[in-house]
Protein backbone atom coordinates (compact mmCIF):
# COMPACT_ATOMS: atom_id res chain seq x y z
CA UNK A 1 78.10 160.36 142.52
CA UNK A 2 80.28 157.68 144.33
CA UNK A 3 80.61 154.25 142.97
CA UNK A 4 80.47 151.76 145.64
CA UNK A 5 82.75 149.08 145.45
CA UNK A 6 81.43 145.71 144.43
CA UNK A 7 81.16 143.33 147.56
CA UNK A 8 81.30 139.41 147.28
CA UNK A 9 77.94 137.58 147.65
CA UNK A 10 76.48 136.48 151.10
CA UNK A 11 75.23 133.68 149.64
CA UNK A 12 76.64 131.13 146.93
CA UNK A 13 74.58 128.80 144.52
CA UNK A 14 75.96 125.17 144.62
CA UNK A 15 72.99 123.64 142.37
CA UNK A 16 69.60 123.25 141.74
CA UNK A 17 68.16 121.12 144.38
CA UNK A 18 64.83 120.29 142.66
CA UNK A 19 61.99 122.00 140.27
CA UNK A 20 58.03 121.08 141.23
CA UNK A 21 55.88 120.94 138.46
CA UNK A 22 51.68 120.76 138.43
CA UNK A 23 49.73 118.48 136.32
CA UNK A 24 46.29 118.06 135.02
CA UNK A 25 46.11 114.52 135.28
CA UNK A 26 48.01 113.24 138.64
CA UNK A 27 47.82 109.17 137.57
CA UNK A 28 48.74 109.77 134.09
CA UNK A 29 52.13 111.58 135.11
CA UNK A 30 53.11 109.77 137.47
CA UNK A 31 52.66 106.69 135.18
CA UNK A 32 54.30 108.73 132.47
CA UNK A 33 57.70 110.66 134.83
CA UNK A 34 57.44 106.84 136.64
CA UNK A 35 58.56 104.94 133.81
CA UNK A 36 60.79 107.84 132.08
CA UNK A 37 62.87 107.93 135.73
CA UNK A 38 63.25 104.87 135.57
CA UNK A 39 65.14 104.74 132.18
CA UNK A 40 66.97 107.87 133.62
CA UNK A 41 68.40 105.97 136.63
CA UNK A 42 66.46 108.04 139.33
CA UNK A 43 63.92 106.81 142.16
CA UNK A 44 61.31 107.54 143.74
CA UNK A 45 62.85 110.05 146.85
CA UNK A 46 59.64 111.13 148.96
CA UNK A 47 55.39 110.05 147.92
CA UNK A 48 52.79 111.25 149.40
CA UNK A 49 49.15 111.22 149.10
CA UNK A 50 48.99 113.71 146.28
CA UNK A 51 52.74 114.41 145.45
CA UNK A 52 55.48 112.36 144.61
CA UNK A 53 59.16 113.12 143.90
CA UNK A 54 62.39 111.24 142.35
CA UNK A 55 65.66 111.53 142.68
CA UNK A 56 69.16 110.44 140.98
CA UNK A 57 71.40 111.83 143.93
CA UNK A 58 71.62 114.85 142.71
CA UNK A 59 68.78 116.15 141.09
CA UNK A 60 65.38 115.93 142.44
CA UNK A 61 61.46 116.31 140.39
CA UNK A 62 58.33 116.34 142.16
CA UNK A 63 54.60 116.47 140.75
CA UNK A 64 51.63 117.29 142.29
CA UNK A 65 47.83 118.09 140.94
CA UNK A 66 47.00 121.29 139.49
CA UNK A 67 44.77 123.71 141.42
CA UNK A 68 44.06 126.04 138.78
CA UNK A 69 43.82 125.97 134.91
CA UNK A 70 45.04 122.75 134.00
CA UNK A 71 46.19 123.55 130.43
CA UNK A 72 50.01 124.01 129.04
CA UNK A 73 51.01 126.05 125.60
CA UNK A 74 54.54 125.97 125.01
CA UNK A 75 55.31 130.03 124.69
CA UNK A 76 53.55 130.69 127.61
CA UNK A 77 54.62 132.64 130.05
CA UNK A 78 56.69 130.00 132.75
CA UNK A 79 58.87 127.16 132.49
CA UNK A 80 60.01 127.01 128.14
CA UNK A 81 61.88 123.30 129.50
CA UNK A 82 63.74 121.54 131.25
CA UNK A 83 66.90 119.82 129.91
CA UNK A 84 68.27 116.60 131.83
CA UNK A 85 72.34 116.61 131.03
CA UNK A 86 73.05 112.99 130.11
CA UNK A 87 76.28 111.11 129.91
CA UNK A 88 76.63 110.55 125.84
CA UNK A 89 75.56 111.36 122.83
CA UNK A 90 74.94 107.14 122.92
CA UNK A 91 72.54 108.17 125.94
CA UNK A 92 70.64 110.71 124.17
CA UNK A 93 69.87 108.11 121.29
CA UNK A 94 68.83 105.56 123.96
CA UNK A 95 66.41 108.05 125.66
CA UNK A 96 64.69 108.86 122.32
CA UNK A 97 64.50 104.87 121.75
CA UNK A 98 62.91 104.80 124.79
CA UNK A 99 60.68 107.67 124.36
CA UNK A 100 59.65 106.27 120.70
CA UNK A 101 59.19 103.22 122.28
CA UNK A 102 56.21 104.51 124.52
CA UNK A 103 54.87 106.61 122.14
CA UNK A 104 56.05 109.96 123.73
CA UNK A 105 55.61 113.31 121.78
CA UNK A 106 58.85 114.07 120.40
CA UNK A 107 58.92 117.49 119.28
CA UNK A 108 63.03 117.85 118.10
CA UNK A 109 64.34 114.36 117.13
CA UNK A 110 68.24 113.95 118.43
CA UNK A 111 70.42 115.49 116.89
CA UNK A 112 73.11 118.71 117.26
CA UNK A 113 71.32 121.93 117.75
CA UNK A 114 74.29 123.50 118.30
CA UNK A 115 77.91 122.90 117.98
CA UNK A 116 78.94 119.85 120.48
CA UNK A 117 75.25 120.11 121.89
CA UNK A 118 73.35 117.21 121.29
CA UNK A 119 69.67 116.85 121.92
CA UNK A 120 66.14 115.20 121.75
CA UNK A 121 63.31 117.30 122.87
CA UNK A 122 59.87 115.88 124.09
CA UNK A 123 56.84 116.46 125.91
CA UNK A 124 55.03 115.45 129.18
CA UNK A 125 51.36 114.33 129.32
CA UNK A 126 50.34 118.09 129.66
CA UNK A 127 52.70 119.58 126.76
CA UNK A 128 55.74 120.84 129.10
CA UNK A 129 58.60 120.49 126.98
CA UNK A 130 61.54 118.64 128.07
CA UNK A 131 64.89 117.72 126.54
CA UNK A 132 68.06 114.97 127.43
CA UNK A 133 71.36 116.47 126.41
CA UNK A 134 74.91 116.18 126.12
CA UNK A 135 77.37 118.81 125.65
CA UNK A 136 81.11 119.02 124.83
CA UNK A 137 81.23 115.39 124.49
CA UNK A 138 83.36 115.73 120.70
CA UNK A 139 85.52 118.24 122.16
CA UNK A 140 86.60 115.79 125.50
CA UNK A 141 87.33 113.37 122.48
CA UNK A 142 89.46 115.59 120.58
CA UNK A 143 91.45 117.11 124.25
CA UNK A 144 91.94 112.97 124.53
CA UNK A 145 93.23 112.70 121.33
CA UNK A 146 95.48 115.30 121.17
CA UNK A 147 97.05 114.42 125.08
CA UNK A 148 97.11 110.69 123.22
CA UNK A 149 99.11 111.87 120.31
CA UNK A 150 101.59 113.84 122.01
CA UNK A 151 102.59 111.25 124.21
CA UNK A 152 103.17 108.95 121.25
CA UNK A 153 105.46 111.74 119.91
């Protein structure tokens, strides 16, 4: 049989534009993704009667009701989380401050899950697991350092 040869794609992904979640408790959430935006830097983008979204330029989270069964189990099938890339490890402290502060579920306390990856994990009003991160942030400081050092030299 003939291989054919491998052609470049049509189409190119540049980003994720935004994710849309449901929730059991509309007033509750937005209370709850309200005040955690805030902290985050983002605003509110687009509301609506029944849907509301936020935005930090780049990223974009909307909300709306739930139409259906209006219960979350992490290990279900669907979304396991969504992780929100921060600027420091300093950030990912402050977010768990603020998190602790409100008395938000925190499932994984910061700390590094893997190497250079550090990470709180947390919940939502209706269990959907969600995580602030920063990655490669120790080995940007070591590149720095060792650029640094050999200009010394």
């Amino acid at each position: 049989m003939a291989r054919s040869k491998k052609s470049a794609p049509v189409s190119r992904v540049v980003g994720i534009d935004h994710i849309s979640i449901r929730v059991s408790d509309y007033e509750k959430s937005k209370a709850f993704y309200g005040g955690l935006f805030t902290f985050l830097g983002f605003e509110i983008s687009d509301e609506y009667p029944s849907t509301i979204g936020w935005t930090n330029g780049k990223t974009r989270y909307w909300i709306a009701p739930a139409e259906g069964r209006k219960t979350h189990r992490i290990g279900d099938v669907g979304l396991h989380h969504y992780a929100f890339q921060l600027r420091s490890r300093r950030d990912v402290d402050a977010l768990q401050g603020y998190l602790e502060g409100q008395g938000v579920r925190i499932v994984d306390p910061a700390d590094e899950y893997y190497e250079d990856y550090y990470a709180v994990f947390f919940l939502d009003p209706d269990g959907l697991k969600l995580e602030g991160m920063k990655y490669g942030e120790l080995a940007a400081k070591r590149k720095r350092q060792r650029k640094s050092s050999r200009k010394e030299g």
